[in-house]
N, C-alpha and C. Protein backbone atom coordinates (compact mmCIF):
# COMPACT_ATOMS: atom_id res chain seq x y z
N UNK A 1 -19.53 7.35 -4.01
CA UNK A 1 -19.55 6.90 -2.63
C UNK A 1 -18.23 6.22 -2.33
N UNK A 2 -17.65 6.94 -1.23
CA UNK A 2 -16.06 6.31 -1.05
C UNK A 2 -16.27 5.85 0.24
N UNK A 3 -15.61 4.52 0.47
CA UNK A 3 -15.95 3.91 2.36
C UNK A 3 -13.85 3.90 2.34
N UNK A 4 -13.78 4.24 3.15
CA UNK A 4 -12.05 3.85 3.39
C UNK A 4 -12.30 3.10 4.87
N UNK A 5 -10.98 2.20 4.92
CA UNK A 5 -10.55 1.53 6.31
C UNK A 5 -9.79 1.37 6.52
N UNK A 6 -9.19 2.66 6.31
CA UNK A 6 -7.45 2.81 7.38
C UNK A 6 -7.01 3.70 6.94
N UNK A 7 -5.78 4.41 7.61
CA UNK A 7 -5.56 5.91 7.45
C UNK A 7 -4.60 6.20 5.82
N UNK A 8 -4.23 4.83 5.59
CA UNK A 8 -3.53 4.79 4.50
C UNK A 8 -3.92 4.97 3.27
N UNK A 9 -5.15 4.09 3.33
CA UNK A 9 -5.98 4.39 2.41
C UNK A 9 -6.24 5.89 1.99
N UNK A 10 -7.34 6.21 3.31
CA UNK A 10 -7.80 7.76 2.97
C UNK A 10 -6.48 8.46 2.42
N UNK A 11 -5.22 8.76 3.12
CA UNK A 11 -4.34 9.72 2.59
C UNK A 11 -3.78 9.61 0.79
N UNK A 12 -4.08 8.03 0.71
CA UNK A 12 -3.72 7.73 -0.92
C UNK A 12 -4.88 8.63 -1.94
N UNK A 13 -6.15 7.97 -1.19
CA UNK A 13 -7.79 8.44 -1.97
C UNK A 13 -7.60 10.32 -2.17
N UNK A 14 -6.89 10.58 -1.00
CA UNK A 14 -7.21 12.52 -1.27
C UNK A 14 -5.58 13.08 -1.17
N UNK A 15 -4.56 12.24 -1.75
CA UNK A 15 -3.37 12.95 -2.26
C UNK A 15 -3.07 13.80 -3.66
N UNK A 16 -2.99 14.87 -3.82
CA UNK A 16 -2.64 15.56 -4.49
C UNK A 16 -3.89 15.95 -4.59
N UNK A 17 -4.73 16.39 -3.95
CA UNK A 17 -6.35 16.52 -3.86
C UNK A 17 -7.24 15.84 -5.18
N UNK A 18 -6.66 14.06 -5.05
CA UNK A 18 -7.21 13.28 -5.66
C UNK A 18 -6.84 12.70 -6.62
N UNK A 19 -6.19 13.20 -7.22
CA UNK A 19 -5.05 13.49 -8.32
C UNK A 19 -4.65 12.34 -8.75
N UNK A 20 -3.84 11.46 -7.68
CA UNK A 20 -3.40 9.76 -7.63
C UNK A 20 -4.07 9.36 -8.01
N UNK A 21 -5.19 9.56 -7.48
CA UNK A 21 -5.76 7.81 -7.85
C UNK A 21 -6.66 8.31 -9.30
N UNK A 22 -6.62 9.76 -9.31
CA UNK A 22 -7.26 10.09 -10.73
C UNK A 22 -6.32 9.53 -12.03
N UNK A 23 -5.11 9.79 -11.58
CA UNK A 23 -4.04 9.33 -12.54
C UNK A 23 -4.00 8.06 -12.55
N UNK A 24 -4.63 6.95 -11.80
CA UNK A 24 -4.13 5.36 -11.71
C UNK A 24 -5.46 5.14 -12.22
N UNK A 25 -6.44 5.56 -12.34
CA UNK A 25 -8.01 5.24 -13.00
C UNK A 25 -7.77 5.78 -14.52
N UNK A 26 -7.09 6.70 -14.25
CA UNK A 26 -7.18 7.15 -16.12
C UNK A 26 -5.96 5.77 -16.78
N UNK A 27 -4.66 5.67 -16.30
CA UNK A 27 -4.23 5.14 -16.99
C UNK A 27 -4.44 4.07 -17.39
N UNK A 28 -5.73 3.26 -16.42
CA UNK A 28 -6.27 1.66 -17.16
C UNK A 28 -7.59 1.89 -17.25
N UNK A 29 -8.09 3.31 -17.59
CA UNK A 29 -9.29 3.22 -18.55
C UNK A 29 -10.35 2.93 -17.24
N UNK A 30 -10.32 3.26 -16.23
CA UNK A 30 -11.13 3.03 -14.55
C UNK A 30 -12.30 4.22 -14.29
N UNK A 31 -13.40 4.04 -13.74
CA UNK A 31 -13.92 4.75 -13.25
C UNK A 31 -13.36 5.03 -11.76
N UNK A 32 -14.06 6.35 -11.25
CA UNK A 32 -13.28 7.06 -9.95
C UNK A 32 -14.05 5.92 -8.93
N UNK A 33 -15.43 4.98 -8.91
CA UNK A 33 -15.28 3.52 -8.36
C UNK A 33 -14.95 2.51 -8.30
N UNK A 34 -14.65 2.79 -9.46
CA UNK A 34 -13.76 1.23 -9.81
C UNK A 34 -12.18 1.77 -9.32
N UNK A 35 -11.61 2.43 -9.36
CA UNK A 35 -10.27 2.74 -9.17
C UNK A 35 -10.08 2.84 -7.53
N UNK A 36 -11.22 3.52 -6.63
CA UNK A 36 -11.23 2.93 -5.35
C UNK A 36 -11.85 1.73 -4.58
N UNK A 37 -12.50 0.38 -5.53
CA UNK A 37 -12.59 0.09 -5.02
C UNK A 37 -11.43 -0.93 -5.68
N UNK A 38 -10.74 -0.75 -6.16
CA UNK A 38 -9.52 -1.50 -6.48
C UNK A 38 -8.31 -1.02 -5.26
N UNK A 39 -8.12 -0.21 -5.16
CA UNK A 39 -7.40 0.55 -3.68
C UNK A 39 -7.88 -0.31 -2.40
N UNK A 40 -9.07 -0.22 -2.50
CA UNK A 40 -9.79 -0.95 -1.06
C UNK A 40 -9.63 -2.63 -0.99
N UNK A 41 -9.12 -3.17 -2.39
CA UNK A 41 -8.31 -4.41 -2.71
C UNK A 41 -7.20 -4.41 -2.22
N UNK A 42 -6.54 -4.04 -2.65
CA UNK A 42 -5.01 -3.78 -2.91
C UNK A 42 -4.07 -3.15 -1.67
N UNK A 43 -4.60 -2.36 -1.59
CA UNK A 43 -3.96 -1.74 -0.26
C UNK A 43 -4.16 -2.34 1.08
N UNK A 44 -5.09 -3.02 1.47
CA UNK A 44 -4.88 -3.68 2.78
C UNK A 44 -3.50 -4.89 2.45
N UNK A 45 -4.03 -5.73 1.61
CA UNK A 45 -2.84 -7.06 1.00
C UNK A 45 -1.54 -6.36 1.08
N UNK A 46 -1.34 -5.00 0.85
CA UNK A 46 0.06 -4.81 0.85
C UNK A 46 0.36 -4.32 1.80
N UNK A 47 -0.47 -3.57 2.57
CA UNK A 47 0.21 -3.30 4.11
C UNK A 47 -0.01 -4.68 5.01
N UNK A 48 -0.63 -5.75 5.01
CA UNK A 48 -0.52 -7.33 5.43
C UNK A 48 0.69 -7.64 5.06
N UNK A 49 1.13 -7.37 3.85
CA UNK A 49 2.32 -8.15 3.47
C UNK A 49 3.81 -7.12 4.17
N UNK A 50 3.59 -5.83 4.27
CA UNK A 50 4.30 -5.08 4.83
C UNK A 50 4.63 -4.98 6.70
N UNK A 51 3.21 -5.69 7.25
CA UNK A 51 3.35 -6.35 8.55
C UNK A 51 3.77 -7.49 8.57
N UNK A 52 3.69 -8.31 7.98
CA UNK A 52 4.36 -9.66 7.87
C UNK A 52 5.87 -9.18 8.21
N UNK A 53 6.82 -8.33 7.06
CA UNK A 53 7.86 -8.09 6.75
C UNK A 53 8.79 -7.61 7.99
N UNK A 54 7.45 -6.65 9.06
CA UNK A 54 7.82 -6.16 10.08
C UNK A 54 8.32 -7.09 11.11
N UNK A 55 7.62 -8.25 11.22
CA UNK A 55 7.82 -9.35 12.20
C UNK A 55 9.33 -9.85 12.24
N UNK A 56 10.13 -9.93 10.83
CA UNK A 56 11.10 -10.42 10.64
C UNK A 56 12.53 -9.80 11.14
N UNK A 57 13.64 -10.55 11.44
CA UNK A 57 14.36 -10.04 11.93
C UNK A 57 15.23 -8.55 11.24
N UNK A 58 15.14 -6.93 12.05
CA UNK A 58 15.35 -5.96 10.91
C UNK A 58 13.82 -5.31 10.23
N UNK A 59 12.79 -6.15 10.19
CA UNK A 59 12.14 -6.18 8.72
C UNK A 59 11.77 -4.63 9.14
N UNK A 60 11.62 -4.21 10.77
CA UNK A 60 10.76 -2.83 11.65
C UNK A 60 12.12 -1.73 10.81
N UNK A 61 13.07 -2.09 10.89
CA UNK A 61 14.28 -0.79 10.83
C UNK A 61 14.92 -0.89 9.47
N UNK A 62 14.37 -1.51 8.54
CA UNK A 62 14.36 -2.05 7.12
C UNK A 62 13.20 -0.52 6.58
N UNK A 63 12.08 -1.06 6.54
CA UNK A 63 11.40 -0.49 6.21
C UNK A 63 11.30 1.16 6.97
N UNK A 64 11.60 1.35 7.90
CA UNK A 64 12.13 2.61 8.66
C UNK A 64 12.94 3.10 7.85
N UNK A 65 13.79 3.15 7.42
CA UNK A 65 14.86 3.15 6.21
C UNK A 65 14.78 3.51 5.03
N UNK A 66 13.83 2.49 4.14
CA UNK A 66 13.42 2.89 3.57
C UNK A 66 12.31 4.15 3.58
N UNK A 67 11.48 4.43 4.55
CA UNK A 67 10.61 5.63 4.53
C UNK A 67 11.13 6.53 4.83
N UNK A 68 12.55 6.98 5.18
CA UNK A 68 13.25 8.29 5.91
C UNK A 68 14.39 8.44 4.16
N UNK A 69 14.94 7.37 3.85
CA UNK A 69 15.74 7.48 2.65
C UNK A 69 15.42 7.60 1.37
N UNK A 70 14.17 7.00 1.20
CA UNK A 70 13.44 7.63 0.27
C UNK A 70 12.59 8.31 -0.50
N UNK A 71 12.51 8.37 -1.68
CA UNK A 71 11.75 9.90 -1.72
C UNK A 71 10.18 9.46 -2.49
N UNK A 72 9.49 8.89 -1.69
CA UNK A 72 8.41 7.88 -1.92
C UNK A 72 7.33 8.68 -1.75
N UNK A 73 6.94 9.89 -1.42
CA UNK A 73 6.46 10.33 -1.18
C UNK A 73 5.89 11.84 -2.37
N UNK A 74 6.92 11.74 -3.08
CA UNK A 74 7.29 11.73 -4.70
C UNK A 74 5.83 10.90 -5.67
N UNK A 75 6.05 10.24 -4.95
CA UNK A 75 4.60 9.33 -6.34
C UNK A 75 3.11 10.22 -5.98
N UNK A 76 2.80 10.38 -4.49
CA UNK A 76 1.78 10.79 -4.20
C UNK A 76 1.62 13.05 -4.33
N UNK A 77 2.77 13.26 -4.25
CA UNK A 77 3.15 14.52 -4.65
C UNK A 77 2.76 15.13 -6.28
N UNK A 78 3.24 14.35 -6.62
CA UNK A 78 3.31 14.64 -8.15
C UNK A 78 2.83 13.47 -9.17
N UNK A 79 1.22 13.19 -8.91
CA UNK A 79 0.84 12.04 -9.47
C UNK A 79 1.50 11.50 -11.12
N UNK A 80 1.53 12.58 -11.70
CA UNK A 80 2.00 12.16 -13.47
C UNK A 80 3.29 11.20 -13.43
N UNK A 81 4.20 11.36 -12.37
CA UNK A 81 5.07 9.77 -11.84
C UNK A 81 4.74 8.76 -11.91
N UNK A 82 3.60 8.40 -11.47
CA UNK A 82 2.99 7.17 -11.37
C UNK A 82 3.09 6.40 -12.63
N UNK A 83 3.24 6.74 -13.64
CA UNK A 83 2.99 6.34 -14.53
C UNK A 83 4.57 5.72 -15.49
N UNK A 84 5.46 6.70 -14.46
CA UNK A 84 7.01 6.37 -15.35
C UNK A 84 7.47 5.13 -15.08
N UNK A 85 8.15 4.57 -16.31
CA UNK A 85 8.90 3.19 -16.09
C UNK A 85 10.14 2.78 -14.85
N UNK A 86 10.47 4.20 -14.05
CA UNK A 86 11.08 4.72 -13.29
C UNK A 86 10.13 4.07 -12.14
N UNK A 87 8.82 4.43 -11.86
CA UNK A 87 8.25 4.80 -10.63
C UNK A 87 7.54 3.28 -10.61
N UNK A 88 7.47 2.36 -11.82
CA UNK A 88 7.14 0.67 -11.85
C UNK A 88 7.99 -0.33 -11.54
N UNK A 89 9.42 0.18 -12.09
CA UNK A 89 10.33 -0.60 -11.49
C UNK A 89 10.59 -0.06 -9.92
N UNK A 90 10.47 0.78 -9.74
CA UNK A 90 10.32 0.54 -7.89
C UNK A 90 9.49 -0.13 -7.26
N UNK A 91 8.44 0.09 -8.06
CA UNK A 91 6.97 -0.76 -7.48
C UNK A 91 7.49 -2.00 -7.70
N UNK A 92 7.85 -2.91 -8.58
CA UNK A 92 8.13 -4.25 -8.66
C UNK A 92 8.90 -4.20 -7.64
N UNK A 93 10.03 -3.80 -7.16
CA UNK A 93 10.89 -3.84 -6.16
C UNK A 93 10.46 -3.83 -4.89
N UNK A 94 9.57 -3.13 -4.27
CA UNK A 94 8.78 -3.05 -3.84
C UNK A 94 7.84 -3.91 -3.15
N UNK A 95 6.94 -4.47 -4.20
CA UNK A 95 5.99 -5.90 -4.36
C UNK A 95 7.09 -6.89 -3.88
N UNK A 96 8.40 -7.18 -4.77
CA UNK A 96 9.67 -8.14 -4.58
C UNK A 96 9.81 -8.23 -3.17
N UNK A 97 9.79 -7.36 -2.22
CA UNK A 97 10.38 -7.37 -0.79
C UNK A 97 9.13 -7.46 0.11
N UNK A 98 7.61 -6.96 -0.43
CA UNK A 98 7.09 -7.37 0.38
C UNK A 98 5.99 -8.29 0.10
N UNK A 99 5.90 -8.99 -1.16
CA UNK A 99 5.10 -10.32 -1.40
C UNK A 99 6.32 -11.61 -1.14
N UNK A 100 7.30 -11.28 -1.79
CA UNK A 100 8.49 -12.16 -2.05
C UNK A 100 8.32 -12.95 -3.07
N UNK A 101 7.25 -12.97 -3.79
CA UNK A 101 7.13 -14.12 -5.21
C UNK A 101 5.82 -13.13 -5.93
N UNK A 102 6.45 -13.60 -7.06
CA UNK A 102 5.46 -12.75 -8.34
C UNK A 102 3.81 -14.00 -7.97
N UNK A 103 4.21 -15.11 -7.37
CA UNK A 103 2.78 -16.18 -7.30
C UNK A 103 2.23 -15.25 -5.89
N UNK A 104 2.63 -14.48 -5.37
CA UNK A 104 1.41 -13.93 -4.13
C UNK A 104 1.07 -12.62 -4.93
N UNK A 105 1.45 -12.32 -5.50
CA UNK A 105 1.31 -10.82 -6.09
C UNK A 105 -0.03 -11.15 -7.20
N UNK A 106 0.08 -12.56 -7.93
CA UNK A 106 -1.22 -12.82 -8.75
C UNK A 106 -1.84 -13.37 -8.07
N UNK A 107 -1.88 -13.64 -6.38
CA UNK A 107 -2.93 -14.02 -6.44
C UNK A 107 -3.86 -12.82 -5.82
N UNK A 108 -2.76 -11.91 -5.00
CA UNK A 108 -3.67 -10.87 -4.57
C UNK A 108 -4.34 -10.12 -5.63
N UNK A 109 -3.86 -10.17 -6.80
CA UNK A 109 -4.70 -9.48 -8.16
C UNK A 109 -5.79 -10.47 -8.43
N UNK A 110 -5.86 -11.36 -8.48
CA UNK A 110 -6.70 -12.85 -8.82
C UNK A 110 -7.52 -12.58 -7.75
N UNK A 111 -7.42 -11.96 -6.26
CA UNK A 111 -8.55 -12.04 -5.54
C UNK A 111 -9.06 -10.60 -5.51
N UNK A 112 -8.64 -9.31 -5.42
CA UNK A 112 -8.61 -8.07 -5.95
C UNK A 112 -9.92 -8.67 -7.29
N UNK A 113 -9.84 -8.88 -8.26
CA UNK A 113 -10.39 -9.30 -9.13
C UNK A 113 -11.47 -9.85 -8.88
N UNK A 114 -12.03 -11.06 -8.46
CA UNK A 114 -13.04 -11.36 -7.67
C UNK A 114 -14.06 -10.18 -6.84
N UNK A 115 -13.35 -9.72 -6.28
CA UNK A 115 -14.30 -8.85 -5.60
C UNK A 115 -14.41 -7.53 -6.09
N UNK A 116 -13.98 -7.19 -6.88
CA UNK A 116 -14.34 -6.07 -8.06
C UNK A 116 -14.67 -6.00 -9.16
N UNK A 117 -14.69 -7.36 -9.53
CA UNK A 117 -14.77 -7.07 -11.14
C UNK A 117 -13.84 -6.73 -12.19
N UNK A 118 -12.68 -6.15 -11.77
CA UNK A 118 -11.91 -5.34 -12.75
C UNK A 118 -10.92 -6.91 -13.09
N UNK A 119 -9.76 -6.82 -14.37
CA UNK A 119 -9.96 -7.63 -14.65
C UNK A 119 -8.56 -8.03 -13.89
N UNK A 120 -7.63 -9.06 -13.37
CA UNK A 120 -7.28 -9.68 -12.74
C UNK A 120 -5.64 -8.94 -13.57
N UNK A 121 -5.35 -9.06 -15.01
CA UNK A 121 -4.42 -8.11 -15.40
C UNK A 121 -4.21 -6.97 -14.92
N UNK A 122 -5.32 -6.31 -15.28
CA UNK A 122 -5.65 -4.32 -14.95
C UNK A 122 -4.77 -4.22 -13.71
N UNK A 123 -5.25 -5.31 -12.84
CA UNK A 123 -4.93 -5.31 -11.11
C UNK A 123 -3.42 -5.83 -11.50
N UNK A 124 -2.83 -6.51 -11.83
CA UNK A 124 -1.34 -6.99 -11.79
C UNK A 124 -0.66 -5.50 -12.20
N UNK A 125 -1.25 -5.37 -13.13
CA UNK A 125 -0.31 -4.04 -13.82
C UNK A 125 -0.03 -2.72 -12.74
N UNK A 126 -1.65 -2.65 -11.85
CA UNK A 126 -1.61 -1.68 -10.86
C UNK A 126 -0.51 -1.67 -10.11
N UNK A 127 -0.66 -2.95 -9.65
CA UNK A 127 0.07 -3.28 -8.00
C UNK A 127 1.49 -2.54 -7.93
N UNK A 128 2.59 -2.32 -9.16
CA UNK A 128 3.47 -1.83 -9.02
C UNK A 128 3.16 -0.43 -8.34
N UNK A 129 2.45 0.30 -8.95
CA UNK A 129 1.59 1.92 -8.66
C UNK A 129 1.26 1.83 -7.83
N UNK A 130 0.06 0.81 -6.92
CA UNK A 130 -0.31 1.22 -5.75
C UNK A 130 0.64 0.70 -4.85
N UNK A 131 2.01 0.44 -4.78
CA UNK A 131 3.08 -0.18 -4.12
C UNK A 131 3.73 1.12 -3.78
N UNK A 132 3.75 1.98 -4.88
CA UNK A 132 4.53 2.98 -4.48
C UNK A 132 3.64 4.47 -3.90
N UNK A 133 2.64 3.77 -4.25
CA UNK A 133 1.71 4.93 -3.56
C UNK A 133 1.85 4.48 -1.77
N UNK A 134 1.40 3.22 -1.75
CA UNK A 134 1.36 2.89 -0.29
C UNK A 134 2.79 3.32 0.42
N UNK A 135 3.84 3.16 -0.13
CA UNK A 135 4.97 3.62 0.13
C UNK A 135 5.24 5.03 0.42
N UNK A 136 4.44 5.87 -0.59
CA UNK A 136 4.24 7.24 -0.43
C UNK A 136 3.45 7.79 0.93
N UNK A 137 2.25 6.88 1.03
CA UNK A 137 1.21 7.28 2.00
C UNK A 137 1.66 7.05 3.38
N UNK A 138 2.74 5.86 3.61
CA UNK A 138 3.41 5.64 4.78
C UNK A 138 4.41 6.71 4.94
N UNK A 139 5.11 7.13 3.98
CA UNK A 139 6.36 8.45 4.18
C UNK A 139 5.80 9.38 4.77
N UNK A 140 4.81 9.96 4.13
CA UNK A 140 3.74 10.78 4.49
C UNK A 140 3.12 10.55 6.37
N UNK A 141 2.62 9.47 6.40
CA UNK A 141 1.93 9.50 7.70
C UNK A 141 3.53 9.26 8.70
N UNK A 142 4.35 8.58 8.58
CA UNK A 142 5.20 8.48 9.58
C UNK A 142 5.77 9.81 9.68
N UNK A 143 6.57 10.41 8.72
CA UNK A 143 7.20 12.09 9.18
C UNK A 143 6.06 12.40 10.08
N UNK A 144 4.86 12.88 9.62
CA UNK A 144 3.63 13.49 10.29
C UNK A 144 4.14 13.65 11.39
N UNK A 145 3.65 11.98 11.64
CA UNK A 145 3.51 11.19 12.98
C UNK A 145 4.35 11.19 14.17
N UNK A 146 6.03 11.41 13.17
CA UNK A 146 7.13 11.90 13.79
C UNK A 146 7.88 13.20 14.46
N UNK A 147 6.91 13.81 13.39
CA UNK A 147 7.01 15.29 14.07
C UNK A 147 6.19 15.51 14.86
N UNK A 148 5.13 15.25 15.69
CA UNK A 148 4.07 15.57 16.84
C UNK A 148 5.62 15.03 18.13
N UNK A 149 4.76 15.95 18.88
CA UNK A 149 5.60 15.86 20.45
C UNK A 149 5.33 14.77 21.11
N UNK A 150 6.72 13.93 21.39
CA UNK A 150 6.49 13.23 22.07
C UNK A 150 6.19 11.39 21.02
N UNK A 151 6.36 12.01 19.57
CA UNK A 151 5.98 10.48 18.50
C UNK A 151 7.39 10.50 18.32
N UNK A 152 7.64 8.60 18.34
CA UNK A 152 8.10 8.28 17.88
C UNK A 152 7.89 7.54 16.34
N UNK A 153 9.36 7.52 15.41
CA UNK A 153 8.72 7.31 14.07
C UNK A 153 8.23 5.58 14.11
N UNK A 154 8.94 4.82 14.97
CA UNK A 154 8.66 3.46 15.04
C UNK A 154 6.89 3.17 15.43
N UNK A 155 7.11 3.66 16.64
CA UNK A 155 5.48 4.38 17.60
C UNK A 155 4.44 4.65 16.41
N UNK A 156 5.04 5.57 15.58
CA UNK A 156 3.54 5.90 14.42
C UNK A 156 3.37 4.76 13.62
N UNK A 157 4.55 4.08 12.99
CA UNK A 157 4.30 3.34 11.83
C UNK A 157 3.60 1.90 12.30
N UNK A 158 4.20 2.02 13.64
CA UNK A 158 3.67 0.03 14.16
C UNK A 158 1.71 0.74 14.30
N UNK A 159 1.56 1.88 14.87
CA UNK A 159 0.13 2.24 14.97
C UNK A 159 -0.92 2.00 13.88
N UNK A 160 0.40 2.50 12.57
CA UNK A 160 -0.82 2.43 11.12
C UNK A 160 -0.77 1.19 10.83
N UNK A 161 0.45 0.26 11.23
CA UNK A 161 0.23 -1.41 11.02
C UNK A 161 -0.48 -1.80 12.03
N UNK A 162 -1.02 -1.56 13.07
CA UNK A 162 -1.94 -2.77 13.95
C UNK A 162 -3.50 -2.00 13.37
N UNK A 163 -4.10 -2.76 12.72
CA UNK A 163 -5.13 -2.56 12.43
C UNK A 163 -6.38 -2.77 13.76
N UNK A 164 -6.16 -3.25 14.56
CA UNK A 164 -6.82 -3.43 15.38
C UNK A 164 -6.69 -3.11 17.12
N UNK A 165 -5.70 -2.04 16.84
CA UNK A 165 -4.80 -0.95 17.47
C UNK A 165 -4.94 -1.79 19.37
N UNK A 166 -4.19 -3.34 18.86
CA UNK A 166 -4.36 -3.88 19.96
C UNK A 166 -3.29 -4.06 20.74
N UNK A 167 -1.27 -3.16 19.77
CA UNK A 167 -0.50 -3.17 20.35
C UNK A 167 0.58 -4.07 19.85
N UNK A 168 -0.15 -5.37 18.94
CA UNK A 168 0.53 -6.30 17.89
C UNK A 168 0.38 -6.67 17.28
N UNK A 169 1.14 -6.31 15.99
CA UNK A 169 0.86 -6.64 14.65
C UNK A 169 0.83 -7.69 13.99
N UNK A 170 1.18 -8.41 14.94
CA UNK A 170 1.22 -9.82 14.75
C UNK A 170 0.09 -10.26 14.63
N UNK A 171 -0.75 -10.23 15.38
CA UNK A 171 -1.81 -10.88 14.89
C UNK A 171 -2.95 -10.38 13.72
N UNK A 172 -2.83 -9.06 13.47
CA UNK A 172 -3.20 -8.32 12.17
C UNK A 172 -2.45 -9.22 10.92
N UNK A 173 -1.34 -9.69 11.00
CA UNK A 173 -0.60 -9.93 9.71
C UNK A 173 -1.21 -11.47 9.89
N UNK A 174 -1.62 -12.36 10.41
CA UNK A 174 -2.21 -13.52 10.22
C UNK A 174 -3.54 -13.51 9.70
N UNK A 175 -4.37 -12.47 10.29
CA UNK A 175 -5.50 -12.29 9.85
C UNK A 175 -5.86 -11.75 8.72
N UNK A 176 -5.04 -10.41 8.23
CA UNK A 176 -4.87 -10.21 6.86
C UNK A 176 -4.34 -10.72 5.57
N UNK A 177 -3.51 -11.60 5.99
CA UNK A 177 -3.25 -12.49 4.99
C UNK A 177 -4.01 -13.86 5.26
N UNK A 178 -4.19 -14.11 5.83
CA UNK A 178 -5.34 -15.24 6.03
C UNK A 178 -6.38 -14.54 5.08
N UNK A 179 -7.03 -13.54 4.97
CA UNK A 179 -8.06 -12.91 4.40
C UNK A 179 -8.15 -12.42 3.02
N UNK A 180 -6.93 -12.24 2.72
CA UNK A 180 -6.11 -11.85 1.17
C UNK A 180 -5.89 -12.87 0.40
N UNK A 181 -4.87 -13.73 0.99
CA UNK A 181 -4.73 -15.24 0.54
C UNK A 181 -4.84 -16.32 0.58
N UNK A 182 -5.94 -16.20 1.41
CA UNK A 182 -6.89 -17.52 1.47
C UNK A 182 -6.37 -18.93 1.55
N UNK A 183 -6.34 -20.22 0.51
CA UNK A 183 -5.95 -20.80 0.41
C UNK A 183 -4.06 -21.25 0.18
N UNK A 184 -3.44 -20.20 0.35
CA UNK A 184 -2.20 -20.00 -0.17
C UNK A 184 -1.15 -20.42 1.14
């Protein structure tokens, strides 16, 4: 039984027709529920932390940048990547620019953890992987998004960041990290 809540998600859950997240459950020993409902952790906290980033001055044509320049889309293509010391040190890089401290990154694993069960490591070790997956799943939905008539690539990406498709992400990124990091 898979519940997704947001388009990012789903495209991560059925990339490479499943493949990803088959490859991110095998490599820490995960069942195909436990490995999404670790996704259903993880992946909101990092697109929160990736709206946050947006707010900042640049942070919209930063990350634009990065999704047109790189080849991120690579992790979700060809899942057996996921796994290279290549495709972790991006993910740390990654996490680096959009947690900004290794202390938000444990705690989103520390709360990831809590509400799954899995163990609070398993989840640290992920986050590089699902960093570059989310990275992947955004390359993915913005081209899409960019190629329809009449989209712009800014237009698609601010769409998959307002979760509450109210026009500003601003207030999504208070509420999601309010919700992720709690006391922090």
């Amino acid at each position: 039984m898979r519940v997704t809540m947001n388009p990012i998600l789903d495209v991560l859950m059925n990339a490479a027709g499943g493949g990803a997240t088959q490859q991110l459950g095998q490599k820490f020993g995960l069942s195909p529920d436990q490995t999404s409902g670790a996704l259903a952790q993880l992946v909101p906290a990092l697109m929160a932390g990736m709206q946050k980033n947006t707010q900042q001055q640049g942070g919209l044509d930063g990350l634009l940048g990065a999704l047109t320049g790189g080849n991120h889309s690579q992790y979700l293509d060809n899942p057996e990547t996921l796994t290279q010391d290549s495709t972790i040190q991006d993910g740390n890089g990654i996490l680096g620019h959009v947690f900004g401290s290794k202390d938000v990154s444990r705690a989103v694993a520390n709360h990831a953890s809590a509400q799954t069960g899995i163990g609070a490591d398993i989840l640290k070790q992920m986050l590089p992987m699902v960093a570059t997956m989310v990275m992947g799943g955004l390359a993915k939905q913005n081209s899409s998004q960019a190629a329809g008539v009449g989209a712009s690539a800014s237009g698609g990406l601010m769409g998959m960041l307002d979760q509450n498709k109210d026009g500003s992400v601003a207030d999504d990124v208070v509420g999601l990290l309010g919700k992720f990091l709690g006391g922090r």
